[in-house]
Protein backbone atom coordinates (compact mmCIF):
# COMPACT_ATOMS: atom_id res chain seq x y z
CA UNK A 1 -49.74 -140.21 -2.04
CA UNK A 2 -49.50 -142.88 -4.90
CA UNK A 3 -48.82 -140.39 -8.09
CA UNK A 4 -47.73 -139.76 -11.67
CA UNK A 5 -47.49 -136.16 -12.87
CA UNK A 6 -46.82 -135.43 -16.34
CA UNK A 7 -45.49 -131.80 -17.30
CA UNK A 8 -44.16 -130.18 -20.01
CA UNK A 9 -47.04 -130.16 -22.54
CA UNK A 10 -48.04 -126.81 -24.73
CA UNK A 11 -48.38 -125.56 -28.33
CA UNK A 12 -45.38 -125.36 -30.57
CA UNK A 13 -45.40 -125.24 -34.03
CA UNK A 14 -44.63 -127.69 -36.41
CA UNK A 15 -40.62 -128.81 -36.57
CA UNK A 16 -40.70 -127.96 -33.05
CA UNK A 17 -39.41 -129.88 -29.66
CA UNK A 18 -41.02 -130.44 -26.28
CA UNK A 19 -40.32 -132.55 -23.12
CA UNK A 20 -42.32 -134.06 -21.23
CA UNK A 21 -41.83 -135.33 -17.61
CA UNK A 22 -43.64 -137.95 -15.52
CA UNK A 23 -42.87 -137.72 -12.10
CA UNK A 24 -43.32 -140.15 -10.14
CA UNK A 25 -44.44 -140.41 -5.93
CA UNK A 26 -45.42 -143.51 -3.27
CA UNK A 27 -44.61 -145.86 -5.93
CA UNK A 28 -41.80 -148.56 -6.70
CA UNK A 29 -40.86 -146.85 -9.70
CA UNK A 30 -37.07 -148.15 -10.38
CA UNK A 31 -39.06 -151.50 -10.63
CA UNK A 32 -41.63 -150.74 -13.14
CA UNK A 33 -41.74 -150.35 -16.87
CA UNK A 34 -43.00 -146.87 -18.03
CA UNK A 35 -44.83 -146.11 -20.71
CA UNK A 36 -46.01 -143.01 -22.62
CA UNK A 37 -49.39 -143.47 -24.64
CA UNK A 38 -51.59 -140.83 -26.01
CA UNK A 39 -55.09 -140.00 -27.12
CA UNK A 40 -57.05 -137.84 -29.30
CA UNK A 41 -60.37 -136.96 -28.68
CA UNK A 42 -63.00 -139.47 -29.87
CA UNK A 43 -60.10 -141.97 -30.80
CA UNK A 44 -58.45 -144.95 -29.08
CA UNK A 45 -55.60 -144.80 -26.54
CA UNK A 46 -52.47 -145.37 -28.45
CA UNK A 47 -49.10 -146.35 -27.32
CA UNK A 48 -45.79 -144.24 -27.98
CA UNK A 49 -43.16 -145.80 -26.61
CA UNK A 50 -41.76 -147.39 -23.39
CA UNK A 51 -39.06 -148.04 -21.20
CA UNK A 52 -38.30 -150.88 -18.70
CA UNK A 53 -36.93 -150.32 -15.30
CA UNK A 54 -33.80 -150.31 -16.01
CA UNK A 55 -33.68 -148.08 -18.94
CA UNK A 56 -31.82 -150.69 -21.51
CA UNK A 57 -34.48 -151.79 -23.47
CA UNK A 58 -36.91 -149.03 -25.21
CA UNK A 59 -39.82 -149.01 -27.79
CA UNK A 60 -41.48 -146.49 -30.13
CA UNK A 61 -44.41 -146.72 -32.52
CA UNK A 62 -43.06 -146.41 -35.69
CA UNK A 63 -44.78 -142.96 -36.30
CA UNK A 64 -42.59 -141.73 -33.98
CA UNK A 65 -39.46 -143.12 -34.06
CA UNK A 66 -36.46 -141.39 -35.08
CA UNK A 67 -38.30 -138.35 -33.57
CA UNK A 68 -39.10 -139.31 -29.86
CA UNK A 69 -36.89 -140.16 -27.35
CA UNK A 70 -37.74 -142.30 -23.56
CA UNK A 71 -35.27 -141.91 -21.01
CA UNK A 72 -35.88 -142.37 -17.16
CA UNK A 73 -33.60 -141.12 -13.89
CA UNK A 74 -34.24 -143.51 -11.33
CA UNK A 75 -32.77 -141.52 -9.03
CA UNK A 76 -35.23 -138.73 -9.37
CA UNK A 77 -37.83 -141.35 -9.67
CA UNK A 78 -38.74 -139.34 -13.34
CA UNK A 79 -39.17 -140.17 -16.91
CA UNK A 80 -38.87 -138.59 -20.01
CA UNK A 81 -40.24 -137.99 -23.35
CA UNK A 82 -38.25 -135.69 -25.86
CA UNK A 83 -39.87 -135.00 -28.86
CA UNK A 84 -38.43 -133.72 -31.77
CA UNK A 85 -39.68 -132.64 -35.23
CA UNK A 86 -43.45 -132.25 -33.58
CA UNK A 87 -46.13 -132.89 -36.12
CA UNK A 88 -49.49 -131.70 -36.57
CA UNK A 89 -50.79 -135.56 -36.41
CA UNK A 90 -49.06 -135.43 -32.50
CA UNK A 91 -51.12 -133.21 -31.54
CA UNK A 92 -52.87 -135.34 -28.11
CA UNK A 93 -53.15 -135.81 -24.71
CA UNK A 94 -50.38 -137.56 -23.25
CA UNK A 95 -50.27 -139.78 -20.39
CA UNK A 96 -47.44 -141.23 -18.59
CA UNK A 97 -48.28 -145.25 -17.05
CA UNK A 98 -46.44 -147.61 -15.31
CA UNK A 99 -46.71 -151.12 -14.36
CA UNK A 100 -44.42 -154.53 -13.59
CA UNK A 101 -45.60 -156.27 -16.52
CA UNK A 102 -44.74 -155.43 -20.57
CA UNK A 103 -47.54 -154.63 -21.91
CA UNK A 104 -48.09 -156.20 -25.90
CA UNK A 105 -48.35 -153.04 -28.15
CA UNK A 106 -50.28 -155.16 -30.36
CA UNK A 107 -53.44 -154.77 -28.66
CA UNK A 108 -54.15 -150.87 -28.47
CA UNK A 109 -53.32 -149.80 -24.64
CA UNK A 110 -56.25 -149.91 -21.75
CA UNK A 111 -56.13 -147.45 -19.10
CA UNK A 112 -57.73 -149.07 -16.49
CA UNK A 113 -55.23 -152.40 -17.10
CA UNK A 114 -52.36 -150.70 -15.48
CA UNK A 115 -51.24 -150.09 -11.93
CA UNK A 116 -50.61 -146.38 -12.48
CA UNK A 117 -51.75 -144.47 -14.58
CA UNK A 118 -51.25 -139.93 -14.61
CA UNK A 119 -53.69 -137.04 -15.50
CA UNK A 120 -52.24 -136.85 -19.05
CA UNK A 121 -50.32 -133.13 -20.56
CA UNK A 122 -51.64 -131.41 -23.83
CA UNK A 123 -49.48 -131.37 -26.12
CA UNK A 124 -50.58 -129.30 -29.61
CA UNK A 125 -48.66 -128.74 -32.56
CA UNK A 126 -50.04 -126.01 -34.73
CA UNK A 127 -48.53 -123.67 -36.58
């Protein structure tokens, strides 16, 4: 079965860590850039950061950066999202995507335009 399954989501409180997981199955994943994006209810998808296949080059949306961290184990066909210093304004689903192609962060991300695409983890940060 073609699959991405994210993990790792819950409540923490603000100044808080969490790390989420996207695991990937049936797909060419060593191959494919990976991308975390995230959505609050009644807003647009918007992207987080991203990876390509080979792990060297990385991106974050600037709300995040210096706070989140993308990492990937191609062995264990898995990526990562370690977040640090959670904020209330994180507070989202989170969905873990991958396709071939690098996707331009300057149009706001479309679901249904990637390959793969996972059920999304809550992630809240409340205090």
């Amino acid at each position: 079965e073609v699959q991405l399954v994210e993990s790792g989501g819950g409540l923490v409180q603000p100044g808080g860590s969490l790390r989420l997981s996207c695991a990937a199955s049936g797909l060419p994943f060593s191959s494919l850039w990976t991308y975390w994006v995230r959505q609050v209810p009644g807003k647009r998808l918007e992207w987080v950061s991203y990876i390509n296949s080979g792990g060297s080059s990385t991106y974050y949306v600037g709300s995040v950066r210096g706070r989140f961290t993308i990492s990937r184990d191609n062995y264990k066909n898995t990526a990562y999202l370690e977040m640090n210093n959670l904020k209330p304004e994180d507070t989202a689903m989170y969905y873990c995507a991958a396709d071939w192609r690098r996707f331009a962060v300057s149009r706001p991300p479309d679901a249904a335009a990637f390959n793969y695409w996972g059920q999304g983890t809550q992630v809240t940060v409340s205090s």
